[in-house]
Protein backbone atom coordinates (compact mmCIF):
# COMPACT_ATOMS: atom_id res chain seq x y z
CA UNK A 1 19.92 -21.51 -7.14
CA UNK A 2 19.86 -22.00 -3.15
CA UNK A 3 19.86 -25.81 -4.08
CA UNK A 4 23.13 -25.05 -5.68
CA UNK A 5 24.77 -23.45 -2.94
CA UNK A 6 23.73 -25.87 -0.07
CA UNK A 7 26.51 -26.90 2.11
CA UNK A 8 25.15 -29.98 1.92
CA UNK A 9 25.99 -30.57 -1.38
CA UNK A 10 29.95 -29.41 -2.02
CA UNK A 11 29.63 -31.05 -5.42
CA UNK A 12 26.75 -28.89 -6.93
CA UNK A 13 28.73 -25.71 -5.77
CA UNK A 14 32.16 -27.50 -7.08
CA UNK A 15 29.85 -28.33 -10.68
CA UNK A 16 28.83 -24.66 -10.66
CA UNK A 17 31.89 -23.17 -10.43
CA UNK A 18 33.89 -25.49 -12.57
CA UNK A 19 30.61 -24.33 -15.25
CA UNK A 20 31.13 -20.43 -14.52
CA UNK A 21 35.15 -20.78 -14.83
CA UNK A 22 34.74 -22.22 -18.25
CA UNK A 23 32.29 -20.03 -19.76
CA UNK A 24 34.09 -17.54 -18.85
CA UNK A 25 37.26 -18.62 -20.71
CA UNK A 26 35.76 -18.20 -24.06
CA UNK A 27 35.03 -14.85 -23.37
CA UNK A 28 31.94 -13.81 -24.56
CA UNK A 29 28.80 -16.06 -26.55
CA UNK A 30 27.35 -15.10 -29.45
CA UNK A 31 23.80 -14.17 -29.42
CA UNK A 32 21.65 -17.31 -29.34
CA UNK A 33 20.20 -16.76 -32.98
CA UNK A 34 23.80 -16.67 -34.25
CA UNK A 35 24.39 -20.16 -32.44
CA UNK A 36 20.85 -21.80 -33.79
CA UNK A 37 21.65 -20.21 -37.45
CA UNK A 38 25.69 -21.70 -37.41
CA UNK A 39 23.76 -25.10 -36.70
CA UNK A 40 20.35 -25.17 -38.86
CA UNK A 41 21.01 -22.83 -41.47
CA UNK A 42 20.21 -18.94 -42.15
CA UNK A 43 16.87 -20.33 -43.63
CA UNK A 44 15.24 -22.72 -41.12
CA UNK A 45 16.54 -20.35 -37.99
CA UNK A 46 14.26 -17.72 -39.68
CA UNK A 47 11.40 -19.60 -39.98
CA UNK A 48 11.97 -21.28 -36.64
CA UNK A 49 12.22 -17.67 -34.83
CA UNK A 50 9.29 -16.32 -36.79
CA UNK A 51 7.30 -18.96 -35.88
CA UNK A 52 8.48 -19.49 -32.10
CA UNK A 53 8.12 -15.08 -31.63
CA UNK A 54 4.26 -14.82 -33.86
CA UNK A 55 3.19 -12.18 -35.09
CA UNK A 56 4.14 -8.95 -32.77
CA UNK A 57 2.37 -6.72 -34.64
CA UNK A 58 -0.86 -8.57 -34.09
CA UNK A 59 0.37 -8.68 -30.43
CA UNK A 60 0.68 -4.94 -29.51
CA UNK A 61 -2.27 -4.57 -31.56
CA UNK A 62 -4.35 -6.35 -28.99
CA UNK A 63 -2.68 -4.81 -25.94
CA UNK A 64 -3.04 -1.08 -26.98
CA UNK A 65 -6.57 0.29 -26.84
């Protein structure tokens, strides 16, 4: 984030800000699973998440002693 605040570089920090202004008009986002399932579907989001997370279980299973 440095790189975004160098002097050097008003237009990064003017690009920043303009980005931080406007996300904050919206007020707040939706959780990113509500996003991916408004655009893919209820279905494929599910399978997508499943299979991007793994299996937690087996996870935790291997971290606890």
């Amino acid at each position: 984030m440095s790189v975004a605040l160098d002097s050097r570089s008003p237009r990064r920090l003017e690009l920043l800000l303009a980005y931080c202004a406007e996300a904050g008009r919206n007020g707040p986002r939706k959780p990113g699973s509500e996003r991916l399932r408004d655009k893919i579907g209820a279905e494929l989001a599910r399978l997508l998440l499943f299979a991007l997370a793994g299996n937690q279980r087996a996870r935790r299973a291997r971290r606890d002693p």
